[in-house]
N, C-alpha and C. Protein backbone atom coordinates (compact mmCIF):
# COMPACT_ATOMS: atom_id res chain seq x y z
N UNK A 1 0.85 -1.18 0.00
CA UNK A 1 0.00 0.00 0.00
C UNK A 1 0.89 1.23 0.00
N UNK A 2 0.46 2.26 -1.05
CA UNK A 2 1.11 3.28 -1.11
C UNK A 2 0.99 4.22 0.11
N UNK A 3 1.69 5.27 0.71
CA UNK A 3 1.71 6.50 1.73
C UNK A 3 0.55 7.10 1.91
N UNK A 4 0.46 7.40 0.16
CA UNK A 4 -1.05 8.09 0.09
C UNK A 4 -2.54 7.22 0.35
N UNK A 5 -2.59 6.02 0.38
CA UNK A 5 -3.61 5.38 -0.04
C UNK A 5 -3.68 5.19 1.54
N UNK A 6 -2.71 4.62 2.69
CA UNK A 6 -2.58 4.51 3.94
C UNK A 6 -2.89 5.84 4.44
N UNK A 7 -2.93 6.77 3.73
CA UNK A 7 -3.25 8.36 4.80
C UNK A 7 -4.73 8.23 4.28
N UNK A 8 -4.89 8.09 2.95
CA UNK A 8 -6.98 7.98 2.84
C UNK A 8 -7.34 7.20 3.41
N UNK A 9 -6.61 5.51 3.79
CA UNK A 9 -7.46 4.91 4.47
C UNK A 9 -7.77 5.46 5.94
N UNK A 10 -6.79 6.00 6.72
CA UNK A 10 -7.08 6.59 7.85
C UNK A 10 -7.86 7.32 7.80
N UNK A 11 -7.89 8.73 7.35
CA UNK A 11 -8.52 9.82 6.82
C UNK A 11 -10.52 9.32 7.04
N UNK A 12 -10.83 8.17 5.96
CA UNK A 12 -11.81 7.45 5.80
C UNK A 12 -12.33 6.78 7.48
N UNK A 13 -11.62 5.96 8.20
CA UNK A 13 -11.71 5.25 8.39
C UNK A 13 -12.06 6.72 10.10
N UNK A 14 -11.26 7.42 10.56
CA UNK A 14 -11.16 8.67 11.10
C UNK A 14 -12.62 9.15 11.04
N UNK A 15 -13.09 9.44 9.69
CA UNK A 15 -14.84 10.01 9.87
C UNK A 15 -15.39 8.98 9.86
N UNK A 16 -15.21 7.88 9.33
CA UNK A 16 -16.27 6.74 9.89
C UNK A 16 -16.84 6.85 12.02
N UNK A 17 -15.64 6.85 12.47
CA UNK A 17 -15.85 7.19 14.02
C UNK A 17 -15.89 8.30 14.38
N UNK A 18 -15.94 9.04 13.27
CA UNK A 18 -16.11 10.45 13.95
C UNK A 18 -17.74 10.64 13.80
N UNK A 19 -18.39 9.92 12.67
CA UNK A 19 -19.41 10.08 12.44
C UNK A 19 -20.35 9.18 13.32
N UNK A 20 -19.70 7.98 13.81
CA UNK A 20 -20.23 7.09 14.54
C UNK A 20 -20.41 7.93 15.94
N UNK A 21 -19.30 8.95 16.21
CA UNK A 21 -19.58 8.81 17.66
C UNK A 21 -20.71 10.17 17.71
N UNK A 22 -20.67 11.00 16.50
CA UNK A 22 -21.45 11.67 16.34
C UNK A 22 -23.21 11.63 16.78
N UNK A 23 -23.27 10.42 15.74
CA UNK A 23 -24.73 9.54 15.77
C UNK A 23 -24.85 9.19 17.43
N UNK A 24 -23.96 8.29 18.14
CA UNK A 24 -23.91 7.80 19.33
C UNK A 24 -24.53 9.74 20.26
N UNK A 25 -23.91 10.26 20.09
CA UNK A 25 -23.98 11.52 21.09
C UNK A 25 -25.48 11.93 20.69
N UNK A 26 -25.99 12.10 19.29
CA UNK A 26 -27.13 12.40 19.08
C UNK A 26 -28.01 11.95 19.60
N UNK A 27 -27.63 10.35 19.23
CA UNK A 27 -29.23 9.18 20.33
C UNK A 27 -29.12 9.36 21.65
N UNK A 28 -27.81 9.86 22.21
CA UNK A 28 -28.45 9.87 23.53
C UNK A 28 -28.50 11.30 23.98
N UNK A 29 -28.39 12.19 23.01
CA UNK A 29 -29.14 13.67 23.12
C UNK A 29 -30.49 13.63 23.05
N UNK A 30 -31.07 12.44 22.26
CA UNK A 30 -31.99 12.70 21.82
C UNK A 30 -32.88 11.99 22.78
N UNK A 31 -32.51 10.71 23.79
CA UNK A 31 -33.10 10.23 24.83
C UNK A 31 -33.14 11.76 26.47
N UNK A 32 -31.88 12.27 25.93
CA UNK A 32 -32.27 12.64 27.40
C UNK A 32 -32.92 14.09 26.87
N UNK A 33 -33.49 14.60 25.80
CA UNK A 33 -34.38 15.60 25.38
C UNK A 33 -35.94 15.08 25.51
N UNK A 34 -36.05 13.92 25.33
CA UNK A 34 -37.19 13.22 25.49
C UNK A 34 -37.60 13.35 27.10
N UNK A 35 -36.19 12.99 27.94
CA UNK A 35 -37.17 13.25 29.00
C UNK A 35 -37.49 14.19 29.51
N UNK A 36 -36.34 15.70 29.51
CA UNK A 36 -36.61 16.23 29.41
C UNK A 36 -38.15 17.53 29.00
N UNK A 37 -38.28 16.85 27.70
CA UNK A 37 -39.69 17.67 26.84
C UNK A 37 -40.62 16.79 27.50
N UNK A 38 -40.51 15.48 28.43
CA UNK A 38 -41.75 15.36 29.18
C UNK A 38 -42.37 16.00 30.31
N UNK A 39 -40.78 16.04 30.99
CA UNK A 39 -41.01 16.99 31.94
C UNK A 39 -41.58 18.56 31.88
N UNK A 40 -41.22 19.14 30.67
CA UNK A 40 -41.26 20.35 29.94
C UNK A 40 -42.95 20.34 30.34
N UNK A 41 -43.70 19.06 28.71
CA UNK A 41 -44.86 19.41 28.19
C UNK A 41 -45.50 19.24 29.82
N UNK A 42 -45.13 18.46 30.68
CA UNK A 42 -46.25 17.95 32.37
C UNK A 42 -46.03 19.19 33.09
N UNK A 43 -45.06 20.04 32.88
CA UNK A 43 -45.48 21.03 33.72
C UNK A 43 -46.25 22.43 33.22
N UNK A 44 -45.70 22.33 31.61
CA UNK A 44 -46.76 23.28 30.83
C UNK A 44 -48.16 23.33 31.25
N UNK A 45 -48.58 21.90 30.46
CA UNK A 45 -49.73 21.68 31.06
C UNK A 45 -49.90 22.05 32.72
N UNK A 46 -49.50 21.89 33.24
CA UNK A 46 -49.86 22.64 35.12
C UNK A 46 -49.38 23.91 35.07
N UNK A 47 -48.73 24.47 34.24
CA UNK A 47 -49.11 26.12 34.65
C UNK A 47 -50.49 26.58 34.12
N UNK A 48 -50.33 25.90 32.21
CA UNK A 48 -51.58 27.13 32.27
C UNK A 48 -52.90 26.10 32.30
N UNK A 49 -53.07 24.61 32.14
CA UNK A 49 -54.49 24.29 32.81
C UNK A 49 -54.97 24.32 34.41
N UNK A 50 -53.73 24.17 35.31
CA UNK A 50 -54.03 24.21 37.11
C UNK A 50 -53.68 25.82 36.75
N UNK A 51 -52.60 26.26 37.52
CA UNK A 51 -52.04 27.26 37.62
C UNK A 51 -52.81 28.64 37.10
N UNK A 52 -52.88 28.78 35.70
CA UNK A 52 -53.70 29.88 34.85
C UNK A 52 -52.87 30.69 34.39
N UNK A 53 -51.17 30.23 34.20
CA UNK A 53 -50.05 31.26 33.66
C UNK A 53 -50.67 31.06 32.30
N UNK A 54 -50.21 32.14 31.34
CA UNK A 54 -50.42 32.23 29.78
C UNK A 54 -49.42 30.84 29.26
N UNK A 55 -49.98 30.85 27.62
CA UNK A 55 -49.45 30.27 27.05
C UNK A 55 -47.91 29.99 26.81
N UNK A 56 -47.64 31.50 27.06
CA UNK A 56 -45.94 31.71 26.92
C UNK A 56 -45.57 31.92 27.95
N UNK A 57 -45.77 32.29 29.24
CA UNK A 57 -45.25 32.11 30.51
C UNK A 57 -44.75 31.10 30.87
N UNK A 58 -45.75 30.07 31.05
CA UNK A 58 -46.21 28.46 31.36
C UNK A 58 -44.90 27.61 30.26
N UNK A 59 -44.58 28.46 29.10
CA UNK A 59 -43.58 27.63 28.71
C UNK A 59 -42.30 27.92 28.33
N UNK A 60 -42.16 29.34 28.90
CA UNK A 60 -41.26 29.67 29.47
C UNK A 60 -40.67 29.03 30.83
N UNK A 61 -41.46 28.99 31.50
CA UNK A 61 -41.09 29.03 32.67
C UNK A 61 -40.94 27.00 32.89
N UNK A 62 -41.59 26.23 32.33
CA UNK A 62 -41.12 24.99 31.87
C UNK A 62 -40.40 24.28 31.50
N UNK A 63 -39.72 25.27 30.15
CA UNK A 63 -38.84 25.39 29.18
C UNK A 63 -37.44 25.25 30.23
N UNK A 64 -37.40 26.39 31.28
CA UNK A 64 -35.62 26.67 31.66
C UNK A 64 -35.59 25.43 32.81
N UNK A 65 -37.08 24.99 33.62
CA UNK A 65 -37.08 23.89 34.27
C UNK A 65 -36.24 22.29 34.03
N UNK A 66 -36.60 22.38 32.57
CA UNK A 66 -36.67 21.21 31.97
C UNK A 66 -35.02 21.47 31.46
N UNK A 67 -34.80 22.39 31.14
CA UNK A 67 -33.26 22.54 30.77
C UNK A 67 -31.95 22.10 31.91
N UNK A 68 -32.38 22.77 33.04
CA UNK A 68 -31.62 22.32 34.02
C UNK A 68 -31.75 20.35 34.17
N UNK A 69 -32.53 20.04 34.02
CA UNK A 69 -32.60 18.73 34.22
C UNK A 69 -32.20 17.87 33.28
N UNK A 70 -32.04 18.17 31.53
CA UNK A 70 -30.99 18.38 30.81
C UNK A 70 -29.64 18.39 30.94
N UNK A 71 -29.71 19.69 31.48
CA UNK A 71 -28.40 19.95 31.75
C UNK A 71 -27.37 18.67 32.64
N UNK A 72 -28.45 17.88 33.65
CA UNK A 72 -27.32 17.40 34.69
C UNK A 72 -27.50 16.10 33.79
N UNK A 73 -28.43 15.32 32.78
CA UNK A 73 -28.18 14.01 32.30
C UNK A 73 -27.04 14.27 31.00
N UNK A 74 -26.78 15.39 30.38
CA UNK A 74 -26.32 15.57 29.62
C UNK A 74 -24.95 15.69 30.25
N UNK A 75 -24.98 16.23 31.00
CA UNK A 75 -23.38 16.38 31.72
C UNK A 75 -22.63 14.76 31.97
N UNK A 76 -23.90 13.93 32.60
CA UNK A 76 -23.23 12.79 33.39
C UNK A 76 -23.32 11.58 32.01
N UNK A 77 -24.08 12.19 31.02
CA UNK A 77 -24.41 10.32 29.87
C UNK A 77 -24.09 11.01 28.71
N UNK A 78 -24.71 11.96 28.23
CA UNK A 78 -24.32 12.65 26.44
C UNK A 78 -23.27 12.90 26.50
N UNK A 79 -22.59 13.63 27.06
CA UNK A 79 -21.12 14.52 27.18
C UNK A 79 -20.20 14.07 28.04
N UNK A 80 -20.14 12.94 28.78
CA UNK A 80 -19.34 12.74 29.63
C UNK A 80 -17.89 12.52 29.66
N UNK A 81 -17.36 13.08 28.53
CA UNK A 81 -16.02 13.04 27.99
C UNK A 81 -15.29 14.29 28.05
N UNK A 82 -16.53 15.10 27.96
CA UNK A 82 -15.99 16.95 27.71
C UNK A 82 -15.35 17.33 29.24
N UNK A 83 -14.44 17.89 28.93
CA UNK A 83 -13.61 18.58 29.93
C UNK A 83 -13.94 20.35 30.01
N UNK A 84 -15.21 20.31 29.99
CA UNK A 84 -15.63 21.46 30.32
C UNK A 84 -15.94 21.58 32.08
N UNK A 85 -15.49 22.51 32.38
CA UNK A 85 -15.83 22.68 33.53
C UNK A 85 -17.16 22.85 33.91
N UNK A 86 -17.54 22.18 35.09
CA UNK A 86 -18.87 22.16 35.89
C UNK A 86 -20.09 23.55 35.36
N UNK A 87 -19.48 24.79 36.05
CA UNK A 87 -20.22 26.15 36.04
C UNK A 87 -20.27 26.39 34.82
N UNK A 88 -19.33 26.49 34.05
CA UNK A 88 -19.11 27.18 32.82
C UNK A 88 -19.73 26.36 31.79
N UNK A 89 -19.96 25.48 32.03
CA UNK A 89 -20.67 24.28 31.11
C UNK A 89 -22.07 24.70 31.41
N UNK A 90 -22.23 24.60 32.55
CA UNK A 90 -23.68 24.84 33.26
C UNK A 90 -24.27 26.34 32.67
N UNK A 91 -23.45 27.48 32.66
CA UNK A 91 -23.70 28.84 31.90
C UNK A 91 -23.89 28.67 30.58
N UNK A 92 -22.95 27.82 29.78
CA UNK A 92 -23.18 28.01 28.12
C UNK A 92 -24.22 27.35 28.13
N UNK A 93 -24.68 25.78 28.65
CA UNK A 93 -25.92 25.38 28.16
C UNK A 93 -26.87 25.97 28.24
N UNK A 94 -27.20 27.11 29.57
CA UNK A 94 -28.02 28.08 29.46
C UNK A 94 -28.00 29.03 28.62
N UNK A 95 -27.09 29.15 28.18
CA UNK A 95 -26.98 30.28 26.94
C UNK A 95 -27.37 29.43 26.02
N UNK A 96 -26.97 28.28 25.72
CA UNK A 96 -27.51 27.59 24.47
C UNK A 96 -28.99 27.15 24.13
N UNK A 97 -29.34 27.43 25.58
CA UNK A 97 -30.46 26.78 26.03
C UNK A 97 -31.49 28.01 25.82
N UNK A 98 -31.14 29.37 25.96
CA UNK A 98 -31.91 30.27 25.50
C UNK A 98 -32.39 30.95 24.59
N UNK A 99 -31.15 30.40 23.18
CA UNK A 99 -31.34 30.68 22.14
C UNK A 99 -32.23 29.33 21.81
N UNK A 100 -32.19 28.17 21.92
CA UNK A 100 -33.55 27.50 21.88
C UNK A 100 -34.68 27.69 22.38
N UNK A 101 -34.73 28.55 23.55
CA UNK A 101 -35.91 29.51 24.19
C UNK A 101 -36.74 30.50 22.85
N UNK A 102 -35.88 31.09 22.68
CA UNK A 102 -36.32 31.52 21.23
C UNK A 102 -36.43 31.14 20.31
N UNK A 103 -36.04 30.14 19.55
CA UNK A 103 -36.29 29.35 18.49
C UNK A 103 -37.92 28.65 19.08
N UNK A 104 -37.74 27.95 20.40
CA UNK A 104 -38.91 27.54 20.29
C UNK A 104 -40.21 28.61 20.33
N UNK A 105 -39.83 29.45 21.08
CA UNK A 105 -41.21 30.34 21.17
C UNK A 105 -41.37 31.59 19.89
N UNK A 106 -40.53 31.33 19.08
CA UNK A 106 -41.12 31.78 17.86
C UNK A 106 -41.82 31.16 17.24
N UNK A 107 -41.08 29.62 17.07
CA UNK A 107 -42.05 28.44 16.68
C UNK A 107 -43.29 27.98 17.02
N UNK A 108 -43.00 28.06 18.51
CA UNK A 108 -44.67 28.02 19.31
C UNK A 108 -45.56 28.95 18.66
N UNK A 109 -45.18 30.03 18.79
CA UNK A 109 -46.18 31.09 18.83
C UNK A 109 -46.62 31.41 17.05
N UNK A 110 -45.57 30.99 16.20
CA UNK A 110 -46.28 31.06 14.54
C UNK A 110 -47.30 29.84 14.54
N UNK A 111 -46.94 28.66 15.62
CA UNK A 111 -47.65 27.73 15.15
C UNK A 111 -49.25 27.88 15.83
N UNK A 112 -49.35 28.36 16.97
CA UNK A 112 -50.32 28.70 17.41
C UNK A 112 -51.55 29.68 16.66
N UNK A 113 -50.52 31.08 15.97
CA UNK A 113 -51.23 32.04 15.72
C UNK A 113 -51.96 31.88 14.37
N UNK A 114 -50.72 31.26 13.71
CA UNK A 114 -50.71 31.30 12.35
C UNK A 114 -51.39 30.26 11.78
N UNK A 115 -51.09 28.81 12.47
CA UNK A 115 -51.15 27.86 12.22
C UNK A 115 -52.72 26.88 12.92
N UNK A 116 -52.57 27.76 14.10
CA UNK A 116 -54.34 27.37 14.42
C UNK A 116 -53.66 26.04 15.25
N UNK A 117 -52.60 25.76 15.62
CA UNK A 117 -53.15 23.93 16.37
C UNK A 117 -52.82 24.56 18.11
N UNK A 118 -52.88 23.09 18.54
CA UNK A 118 -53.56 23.49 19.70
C UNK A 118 -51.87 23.41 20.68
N UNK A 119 -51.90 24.27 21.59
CA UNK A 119 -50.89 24.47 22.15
C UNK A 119 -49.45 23.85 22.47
N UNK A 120 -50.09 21.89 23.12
CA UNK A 120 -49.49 21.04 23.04
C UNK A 120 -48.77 20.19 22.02
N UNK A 121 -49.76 20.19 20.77
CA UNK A 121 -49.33 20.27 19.22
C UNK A 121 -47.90 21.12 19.04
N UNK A 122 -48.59 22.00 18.95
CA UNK A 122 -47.27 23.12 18.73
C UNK A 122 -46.01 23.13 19.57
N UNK A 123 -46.28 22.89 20.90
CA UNK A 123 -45.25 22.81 22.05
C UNK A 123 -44.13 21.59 20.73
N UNK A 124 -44.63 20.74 20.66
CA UNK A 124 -43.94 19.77 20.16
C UNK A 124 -42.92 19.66 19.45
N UNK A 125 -43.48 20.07 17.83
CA UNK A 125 -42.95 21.07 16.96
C UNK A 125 -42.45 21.45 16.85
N UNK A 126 -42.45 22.70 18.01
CA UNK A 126 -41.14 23.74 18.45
C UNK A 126 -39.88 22.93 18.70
N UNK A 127 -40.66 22.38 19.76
CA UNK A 127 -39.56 21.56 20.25
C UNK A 127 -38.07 20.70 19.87
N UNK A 128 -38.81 19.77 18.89
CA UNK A 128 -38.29 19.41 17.60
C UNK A 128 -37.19 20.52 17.14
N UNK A 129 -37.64 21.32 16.32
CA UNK A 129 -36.82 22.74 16.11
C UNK A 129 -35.90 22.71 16.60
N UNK A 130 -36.05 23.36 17.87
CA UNK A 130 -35.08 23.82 18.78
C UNK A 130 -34.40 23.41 19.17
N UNK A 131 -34.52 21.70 19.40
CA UNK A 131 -33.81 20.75 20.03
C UNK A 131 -32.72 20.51 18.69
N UNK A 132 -33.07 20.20 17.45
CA UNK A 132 -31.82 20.07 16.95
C UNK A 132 -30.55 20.81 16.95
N UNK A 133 -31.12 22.39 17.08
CA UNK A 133 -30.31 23.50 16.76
C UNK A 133 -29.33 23.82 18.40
N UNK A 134 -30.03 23.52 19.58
CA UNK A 134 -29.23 23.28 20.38
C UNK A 134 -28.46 22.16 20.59
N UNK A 135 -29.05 21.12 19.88
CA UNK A 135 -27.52 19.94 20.63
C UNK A 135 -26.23 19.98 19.88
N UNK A 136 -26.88 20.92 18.82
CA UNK A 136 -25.13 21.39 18.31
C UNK A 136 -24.29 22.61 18.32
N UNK A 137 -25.34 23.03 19.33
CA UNK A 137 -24.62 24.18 19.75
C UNK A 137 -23.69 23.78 20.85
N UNK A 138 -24.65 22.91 22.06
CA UNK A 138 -23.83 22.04 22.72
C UNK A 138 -22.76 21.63 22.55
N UNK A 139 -23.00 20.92 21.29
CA UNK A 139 -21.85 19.56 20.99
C UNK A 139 -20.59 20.25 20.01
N UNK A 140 -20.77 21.13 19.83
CA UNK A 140 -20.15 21.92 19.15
C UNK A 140 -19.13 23.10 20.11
N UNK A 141 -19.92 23.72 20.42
CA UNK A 141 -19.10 25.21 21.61
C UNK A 141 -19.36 24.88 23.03
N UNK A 142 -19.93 23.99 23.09
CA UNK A 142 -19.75 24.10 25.09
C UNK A 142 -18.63 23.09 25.25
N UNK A 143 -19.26 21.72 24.95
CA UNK A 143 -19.14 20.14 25.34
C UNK A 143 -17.99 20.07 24.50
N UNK A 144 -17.66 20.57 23.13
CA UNK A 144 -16.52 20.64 22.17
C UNK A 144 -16.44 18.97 22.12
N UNK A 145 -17.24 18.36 21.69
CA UNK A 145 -17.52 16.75 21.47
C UNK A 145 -17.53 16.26 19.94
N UNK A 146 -18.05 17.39 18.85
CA UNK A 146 -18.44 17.02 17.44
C UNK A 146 -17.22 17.61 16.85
């Protein structure tokens, strides 16, 4: 085997696991967003059907709930490789976590206004959205994993 053909096979063989571990970090971004957005949609629902907060309060105020709880499965099972420090990890995901604040509640709220479905519908949706665009913000500038 030629120099060159031994540096493509690496090269190749290099994004094969880079892509593998990629996928790997995603599925279990994507398990601990799940539990997360359960926790999210169960307390939505109890602000504004018990409670009586608005639509966007209730998921606001859900939203940063559910992030912190995120935050600590993601620290200890998605990311557990990153040598990010504790706080500072804990700050960017909130920062990352707020620009999905906005992604989702733009989303929420076109899907609501515009779109006519019904809150929990839409919660979803958003969700979806937002969730992709943060786990690589994550996995990208906090966790420095991708």
């Amino acid at each position: 085997m030629s120099p060159a053909a031994g540096i493509e096979k690496v090269k190749k063989a290099g994004s094969a696991a880079a892509h593998s571990r990629g996928a790997k970090l995603f599925g279990r971004n994507t398990v601990a967003s799940i539990v997360a957005f359960t926790i999210d949609i169960a307390l939505l629902f109890a602000f504004v059907e018990w409670v009586g907060l608005s639509y966007l309060v209730g998921a606001t105020v859900a939203f940063l709930i559910a992030m912190t709880v995120q935050y600590v499965i993601s620290r200890i099972w998605v990311f557990s490789h990153s040598d990010q420090g504790l706080v500072k990890g804990y700050v960017l995901f909130l920062l990352n976590a707020g620009v999905g604040l906005v992604i989702t509640l733009a989303a929420f709220a076109a899907l609501l206004w515009w779109a006519g479905l019904h809150y929990l519908i839409a919660r979803l949706i958003a969700s979806a959205i937002a969730g992709i665009a943060v786990f690589f913000l994550n996995a990208v500038f906090n966790f420095k994993e991708l």
